[in-house]
N, C-alpha and C. Protein backbone atom coordinates (compact mmCIF):
# COMPACT_ATOMS: atom_id res chain seq x y z
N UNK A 1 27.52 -29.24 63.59
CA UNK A 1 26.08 -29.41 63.65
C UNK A 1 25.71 -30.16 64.93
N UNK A 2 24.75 -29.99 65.39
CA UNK A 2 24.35 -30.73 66.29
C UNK A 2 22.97 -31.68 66.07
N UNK A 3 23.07 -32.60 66.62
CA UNK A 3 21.72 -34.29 66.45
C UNK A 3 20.97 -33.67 65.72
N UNK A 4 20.16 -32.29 65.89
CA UNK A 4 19.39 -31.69 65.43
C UNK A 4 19.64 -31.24 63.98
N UNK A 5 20.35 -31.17 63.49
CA UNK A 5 20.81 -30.57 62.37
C UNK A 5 21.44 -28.81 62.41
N UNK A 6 21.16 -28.43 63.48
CA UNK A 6 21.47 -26.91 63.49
C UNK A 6 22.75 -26.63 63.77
N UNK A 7 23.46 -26.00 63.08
CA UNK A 7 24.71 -25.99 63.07
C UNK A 7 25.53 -25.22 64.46
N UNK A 8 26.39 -25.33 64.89
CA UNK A 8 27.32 -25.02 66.28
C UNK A 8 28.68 -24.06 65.84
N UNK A 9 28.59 -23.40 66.93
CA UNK A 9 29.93 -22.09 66.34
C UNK A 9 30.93 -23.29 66.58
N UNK A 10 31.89 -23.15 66.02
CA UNK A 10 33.30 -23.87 66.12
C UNK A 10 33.96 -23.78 67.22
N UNK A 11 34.50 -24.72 67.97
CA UNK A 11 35.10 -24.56 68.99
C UNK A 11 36.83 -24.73 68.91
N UNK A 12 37.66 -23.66 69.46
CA UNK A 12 38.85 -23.15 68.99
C UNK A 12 39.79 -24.83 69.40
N UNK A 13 40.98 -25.16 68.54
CA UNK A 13 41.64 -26.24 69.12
C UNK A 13 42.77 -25.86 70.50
N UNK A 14 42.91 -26.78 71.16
CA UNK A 14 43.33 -26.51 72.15
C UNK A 14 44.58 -27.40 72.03
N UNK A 15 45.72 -27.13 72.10
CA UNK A 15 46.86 -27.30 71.64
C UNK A 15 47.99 -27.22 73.44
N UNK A 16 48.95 -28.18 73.79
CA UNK A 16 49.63 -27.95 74.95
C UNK A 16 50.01 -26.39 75.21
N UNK A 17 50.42 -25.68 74.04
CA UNK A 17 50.68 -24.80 74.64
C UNK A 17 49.63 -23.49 74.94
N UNK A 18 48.65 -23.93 74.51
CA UNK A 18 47.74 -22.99 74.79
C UNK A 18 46.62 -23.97 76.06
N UNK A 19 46.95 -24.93 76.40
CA UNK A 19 45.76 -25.48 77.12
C UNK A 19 45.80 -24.18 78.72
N UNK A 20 46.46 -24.15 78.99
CA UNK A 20 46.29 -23.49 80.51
C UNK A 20 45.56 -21.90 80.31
N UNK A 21 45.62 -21.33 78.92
CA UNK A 21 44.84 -20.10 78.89
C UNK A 21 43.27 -20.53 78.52
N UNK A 22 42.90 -21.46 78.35
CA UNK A 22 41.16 -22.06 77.71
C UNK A 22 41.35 -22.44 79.00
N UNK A 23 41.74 -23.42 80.21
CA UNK A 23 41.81 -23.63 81.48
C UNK A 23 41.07 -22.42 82.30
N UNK A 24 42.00 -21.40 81.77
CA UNK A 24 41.72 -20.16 82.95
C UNK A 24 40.63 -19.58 82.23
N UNK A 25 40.43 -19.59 81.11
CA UNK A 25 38.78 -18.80 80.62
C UNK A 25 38.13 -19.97 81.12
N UNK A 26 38.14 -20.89 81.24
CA UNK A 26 36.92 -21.94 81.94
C UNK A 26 36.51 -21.48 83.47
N UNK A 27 38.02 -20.70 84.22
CA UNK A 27 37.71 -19.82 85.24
C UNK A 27 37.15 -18.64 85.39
N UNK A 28 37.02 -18.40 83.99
CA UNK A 28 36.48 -16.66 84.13
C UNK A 28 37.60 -15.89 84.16
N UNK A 29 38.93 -16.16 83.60
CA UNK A 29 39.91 -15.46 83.92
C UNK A 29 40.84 -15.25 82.52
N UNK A 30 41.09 -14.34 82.08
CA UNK A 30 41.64 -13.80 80.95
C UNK A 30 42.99 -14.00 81.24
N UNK A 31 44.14 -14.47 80.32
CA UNK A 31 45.55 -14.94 80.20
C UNK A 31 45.87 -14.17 79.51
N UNK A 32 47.11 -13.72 79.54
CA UNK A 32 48.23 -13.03 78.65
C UNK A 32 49.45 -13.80 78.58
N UNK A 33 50.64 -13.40 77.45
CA UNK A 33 52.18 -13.86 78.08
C UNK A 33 52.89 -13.03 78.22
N UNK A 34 53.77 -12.77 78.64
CA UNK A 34 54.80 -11.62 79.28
C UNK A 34 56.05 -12.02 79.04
N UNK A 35 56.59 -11.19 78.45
CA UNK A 35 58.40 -12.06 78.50
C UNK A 35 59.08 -11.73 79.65
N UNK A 36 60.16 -12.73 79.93
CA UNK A 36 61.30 -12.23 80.86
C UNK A 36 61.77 -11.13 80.50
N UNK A 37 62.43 -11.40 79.26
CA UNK A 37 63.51 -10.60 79.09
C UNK A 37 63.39 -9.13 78.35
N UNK A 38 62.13 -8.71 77.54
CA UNK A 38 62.07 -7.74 77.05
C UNK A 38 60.84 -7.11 77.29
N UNK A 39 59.74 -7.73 78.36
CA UNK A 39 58.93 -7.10 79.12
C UNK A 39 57.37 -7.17 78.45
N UNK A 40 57.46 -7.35 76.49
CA UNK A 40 56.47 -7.74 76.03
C UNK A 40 55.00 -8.41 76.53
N UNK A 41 53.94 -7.84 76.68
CA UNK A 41 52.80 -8.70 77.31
C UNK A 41 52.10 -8.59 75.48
N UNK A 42 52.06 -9.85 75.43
CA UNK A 42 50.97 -10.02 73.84
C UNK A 42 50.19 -11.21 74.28
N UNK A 43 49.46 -11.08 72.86
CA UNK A 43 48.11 -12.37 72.89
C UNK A 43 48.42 -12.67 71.60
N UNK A 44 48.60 -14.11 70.93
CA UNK A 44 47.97 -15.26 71.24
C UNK A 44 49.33 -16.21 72.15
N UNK A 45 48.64 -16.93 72.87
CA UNK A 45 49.66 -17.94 73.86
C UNK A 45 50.48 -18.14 73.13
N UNK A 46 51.79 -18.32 73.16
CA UNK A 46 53.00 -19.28 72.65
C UNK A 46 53.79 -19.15 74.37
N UNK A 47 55.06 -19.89 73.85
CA UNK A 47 56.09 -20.02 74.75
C UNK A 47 57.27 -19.42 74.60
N UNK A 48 57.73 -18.45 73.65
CA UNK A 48 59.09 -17.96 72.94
C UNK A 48 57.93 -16.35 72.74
N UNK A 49 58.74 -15.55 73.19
CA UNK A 49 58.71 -13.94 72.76
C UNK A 49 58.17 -13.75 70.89
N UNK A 50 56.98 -13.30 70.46
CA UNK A 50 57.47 -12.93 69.00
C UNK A 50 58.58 -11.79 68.58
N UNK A 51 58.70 -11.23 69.62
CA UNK A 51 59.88 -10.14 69.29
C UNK A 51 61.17 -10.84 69.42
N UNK A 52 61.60 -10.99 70.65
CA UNK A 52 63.11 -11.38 70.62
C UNK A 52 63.08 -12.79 71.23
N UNK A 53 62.72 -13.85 71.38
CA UNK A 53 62.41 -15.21 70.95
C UNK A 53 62.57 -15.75 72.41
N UNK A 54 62.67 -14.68 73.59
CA UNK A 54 62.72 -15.20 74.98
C UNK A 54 61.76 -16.04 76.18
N UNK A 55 61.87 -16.51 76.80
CA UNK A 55 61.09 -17.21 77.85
C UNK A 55 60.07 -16.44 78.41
N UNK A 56 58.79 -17.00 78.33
CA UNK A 56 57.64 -16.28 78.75
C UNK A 56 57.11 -16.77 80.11
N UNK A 57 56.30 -15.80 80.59
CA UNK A 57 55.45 -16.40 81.75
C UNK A 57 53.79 -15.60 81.50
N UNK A 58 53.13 -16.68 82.58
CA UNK A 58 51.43 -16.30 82.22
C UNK A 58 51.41 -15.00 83.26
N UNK A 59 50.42 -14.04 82.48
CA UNK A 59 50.20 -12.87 83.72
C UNK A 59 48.05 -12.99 82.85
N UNK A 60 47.53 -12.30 84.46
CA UNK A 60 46.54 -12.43 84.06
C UNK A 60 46.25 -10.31 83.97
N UNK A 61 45.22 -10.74 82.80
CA UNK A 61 44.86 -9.58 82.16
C UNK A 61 43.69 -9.00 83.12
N UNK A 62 43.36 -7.72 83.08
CA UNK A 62 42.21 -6.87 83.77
C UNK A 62 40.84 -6.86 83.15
N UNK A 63 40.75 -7.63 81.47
CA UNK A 63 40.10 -8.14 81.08
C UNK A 63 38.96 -6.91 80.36
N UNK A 64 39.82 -5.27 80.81
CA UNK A 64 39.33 -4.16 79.78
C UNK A 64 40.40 -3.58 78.98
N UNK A 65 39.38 -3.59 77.90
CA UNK A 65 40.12 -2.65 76.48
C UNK A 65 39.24 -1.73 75.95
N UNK A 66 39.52 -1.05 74.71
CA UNK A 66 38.29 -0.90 73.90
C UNK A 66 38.76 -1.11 72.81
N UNK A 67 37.51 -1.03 71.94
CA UNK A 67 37.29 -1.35 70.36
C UNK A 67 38.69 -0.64 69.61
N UNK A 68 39.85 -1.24 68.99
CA UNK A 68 40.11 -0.73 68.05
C UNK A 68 39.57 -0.85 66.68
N UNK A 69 39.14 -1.64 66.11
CA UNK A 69 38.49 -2.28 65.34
C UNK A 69 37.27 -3.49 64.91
N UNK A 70 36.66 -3.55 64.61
CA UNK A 70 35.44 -4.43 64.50
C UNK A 70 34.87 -4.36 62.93
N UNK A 71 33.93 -5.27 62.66
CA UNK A 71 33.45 -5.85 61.58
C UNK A 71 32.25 -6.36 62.00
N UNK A 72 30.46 -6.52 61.01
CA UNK A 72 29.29 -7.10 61.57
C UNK A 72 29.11 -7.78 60.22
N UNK A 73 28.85 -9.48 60.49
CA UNK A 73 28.33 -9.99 59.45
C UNK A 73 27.14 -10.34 59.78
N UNK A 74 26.33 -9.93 59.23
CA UNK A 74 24.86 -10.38 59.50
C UNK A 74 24.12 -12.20 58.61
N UNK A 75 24.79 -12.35 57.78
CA UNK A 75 24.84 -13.71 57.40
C UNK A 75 26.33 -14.46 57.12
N UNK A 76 25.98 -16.18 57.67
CA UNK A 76 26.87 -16.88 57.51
C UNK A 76 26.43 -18.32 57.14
N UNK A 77 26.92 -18.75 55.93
CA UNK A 77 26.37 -20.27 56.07
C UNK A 77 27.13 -21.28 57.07
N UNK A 78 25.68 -21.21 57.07
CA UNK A 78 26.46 -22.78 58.35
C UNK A 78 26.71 -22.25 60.17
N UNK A 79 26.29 -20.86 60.00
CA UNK A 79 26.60 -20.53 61.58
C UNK A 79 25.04 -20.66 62.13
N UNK A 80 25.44 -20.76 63.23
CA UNK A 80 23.73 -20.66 63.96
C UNK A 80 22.98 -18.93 63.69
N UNK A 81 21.67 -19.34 63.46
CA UNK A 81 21.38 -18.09 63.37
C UNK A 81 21.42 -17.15 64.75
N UNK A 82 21.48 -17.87 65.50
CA UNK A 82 20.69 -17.31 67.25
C UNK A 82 22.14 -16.53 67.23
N UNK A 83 23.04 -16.66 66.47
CA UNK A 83 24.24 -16.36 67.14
C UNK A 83 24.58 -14.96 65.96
N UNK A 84 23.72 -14.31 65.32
CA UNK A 84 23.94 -13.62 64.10
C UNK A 84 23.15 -12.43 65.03
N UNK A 85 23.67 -10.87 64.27
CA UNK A 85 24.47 -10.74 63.76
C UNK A 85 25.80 -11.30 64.48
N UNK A 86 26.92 -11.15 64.13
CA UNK A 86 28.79 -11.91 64.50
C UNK A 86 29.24 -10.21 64.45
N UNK A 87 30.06 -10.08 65.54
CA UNK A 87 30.44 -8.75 65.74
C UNK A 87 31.86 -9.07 65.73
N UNK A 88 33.16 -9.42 65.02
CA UNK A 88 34.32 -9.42 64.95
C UNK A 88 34.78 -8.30 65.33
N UNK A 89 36.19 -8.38 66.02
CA UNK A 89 36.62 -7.23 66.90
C UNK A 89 37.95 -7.52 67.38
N UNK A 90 39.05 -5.99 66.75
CA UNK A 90 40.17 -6.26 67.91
C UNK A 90 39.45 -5.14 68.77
N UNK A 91 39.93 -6.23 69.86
CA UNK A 91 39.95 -5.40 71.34
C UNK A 91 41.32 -4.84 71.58
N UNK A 92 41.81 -4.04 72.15
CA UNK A 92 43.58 -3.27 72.23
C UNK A 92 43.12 -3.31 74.02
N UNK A 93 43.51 -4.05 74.93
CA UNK A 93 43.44 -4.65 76.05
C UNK A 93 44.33 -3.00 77.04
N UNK A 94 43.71 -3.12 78.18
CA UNK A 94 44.70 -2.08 78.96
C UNK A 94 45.73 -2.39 78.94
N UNK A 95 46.67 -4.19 78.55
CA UNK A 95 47.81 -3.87 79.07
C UNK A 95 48.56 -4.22 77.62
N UNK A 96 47.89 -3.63 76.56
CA UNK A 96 48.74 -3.37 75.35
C UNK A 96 48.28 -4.03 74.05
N UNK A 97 48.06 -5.34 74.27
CA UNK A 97 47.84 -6.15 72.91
C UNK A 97 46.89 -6.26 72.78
N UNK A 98 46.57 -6.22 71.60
CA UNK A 98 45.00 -6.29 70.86
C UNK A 98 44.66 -7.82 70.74
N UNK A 99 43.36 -8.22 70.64
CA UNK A 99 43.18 -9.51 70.86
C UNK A 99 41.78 -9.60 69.54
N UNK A 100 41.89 -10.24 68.39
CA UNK A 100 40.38 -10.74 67.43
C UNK A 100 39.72 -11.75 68.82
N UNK A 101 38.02 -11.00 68.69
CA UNK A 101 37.17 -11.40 69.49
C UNK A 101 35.76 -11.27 69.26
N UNK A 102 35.58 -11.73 69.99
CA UNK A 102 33.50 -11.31 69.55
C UNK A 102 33.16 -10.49 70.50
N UNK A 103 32.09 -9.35 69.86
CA UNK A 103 31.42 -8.60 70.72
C UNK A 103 29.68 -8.72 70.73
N UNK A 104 29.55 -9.15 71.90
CA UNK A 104 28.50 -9.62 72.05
C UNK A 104 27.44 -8.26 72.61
N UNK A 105 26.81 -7.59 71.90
CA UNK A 105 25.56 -6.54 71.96
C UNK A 105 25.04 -6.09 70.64
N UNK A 106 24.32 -5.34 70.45
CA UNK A 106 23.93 -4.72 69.20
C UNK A 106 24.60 -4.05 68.65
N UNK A 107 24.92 -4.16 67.42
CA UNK A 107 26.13 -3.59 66.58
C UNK A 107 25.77 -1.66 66.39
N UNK A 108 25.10 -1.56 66.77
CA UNK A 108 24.27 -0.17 67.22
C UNK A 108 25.06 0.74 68.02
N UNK A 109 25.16 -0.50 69.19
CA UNK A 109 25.98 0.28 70.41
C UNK A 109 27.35 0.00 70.72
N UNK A 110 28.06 -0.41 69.44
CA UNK A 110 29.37 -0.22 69.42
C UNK A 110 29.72 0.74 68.10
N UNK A 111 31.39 1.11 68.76
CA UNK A 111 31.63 2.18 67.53
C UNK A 111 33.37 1.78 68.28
N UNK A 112 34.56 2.03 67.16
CA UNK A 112 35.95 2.46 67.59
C UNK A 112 36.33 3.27 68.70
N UNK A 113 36.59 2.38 69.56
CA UNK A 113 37.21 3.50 70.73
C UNK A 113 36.17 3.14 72.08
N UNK A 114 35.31 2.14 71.72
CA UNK A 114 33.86 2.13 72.54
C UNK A 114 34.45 1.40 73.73
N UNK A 115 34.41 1.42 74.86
CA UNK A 115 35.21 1.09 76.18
C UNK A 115 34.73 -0.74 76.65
N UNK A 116 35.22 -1.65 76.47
CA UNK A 116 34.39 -2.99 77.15
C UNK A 116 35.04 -3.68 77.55
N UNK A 117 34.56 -4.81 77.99
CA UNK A 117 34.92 -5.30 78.81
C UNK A 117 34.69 -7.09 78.63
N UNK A 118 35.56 -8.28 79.55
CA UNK A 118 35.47 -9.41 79.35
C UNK A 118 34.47 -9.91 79.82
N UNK A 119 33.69 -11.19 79.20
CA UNK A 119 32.83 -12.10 79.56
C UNK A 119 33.52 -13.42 79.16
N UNK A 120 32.80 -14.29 79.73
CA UNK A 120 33.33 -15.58 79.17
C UNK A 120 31.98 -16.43 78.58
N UNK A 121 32.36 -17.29 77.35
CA UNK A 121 30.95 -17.77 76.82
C UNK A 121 31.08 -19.62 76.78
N UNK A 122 30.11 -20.06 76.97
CA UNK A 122 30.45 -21.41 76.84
C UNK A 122 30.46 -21.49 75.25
N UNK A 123 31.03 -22.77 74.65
CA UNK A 123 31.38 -22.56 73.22
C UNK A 123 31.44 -23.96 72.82
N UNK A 124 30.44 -24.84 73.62
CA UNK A 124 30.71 -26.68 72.91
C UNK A 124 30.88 -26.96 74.77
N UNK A 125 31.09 -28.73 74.76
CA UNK A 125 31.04 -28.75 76.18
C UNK A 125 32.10 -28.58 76.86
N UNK A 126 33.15 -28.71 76.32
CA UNK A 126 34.42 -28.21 77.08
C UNK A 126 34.97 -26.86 76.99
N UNK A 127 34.25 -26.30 75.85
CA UNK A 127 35.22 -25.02 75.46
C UNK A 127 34.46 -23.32 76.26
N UNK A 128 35.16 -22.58 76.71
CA UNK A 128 34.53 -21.47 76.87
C UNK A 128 36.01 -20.73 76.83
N UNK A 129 35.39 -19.43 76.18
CA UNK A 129 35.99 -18.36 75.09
C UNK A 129 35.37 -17.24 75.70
N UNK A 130 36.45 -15.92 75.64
CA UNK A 130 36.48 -14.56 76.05
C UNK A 130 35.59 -13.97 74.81
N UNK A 131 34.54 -13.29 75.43
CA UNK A 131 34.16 -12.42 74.30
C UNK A 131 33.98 -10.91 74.94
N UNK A 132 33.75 -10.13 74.41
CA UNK A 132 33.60 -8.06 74.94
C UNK A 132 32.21 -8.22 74.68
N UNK A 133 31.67 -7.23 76.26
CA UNK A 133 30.48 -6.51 76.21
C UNK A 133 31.09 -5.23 76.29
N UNK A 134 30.13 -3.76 75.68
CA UNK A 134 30.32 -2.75 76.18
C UNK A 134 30.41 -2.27 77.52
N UNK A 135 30.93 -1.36 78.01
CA UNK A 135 31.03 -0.78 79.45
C UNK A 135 29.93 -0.18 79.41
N UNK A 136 28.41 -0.05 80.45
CA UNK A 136 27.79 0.64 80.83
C UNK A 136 28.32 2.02 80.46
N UNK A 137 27.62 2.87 80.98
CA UNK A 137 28.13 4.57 80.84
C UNK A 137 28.03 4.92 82.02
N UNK A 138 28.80 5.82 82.49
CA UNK A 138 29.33 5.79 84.29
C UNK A 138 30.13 4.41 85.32
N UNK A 139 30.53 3.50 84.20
CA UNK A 139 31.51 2.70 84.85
C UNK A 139 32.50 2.74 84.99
């Protein structure tokens, strides 16, 4: 909530091993991890492969996917309204892994398969978070 009483989207915790990917969305810049050893690029940050448990490094993402999936809740207690409808969404990223995200447009003009792209949103005063707009048409 904020002084006002109106309630504030939650801002994600930021944990050592994830601090340098909320770092680089504070840049406008989308993070992935990549393994050494078995080539894996996934999302969410860790430091160990979920497949075969190897040493990772940061690669930065192109920051387009499209919709594999999504969800619209049009009410929530306790969320801001300004921020309703909530467009939940995996995004399936060009370079493989799907990422739960928000899609920020009218739930109108999204559908499975719908082509978009990264923004970054402020989210509290330190926090800013990747969310998908649609791709124009002819982009």
């Amino acid at each position: 909530m904020t002084d006002a009483g109106e309630p504030t989207r939650p801002a994600p915790e930021i944990t050592p091993e994830t601090r340098r990917y909320w770092e680089a969305a504070a840049e406008g810049r989308l993070l992935l991890r990549e393994c050494q050893d078995c080539g894996l690029v996934f999302h969410y940050p860790r430091a160990l492969c979920p497949d075969c448990f190897g040493e990772t490094d940061w690669r930065e993402a192109t920051g387009v996917g499209e919709v594999y999936s999504y969800s619209v809740t049009r009410r929530i207690e306790g969320w801001p309204t300004d921020d309703l409808p909530l467009i939940v969404a995996y995004v399936e990223l060009e370079e493989g892994p799907r990422m739960v995200t928000n899609l920020e447009c009218d739930p109108d003009a999204v559908s499975v398969g719908t082509p978009v792209e990264v923004r970054f949103r402020e989210q509290g005063p330190e926090t800013v978070v990747p969310v998908f707009v649609p791709v124009p048409a002819g982009d």
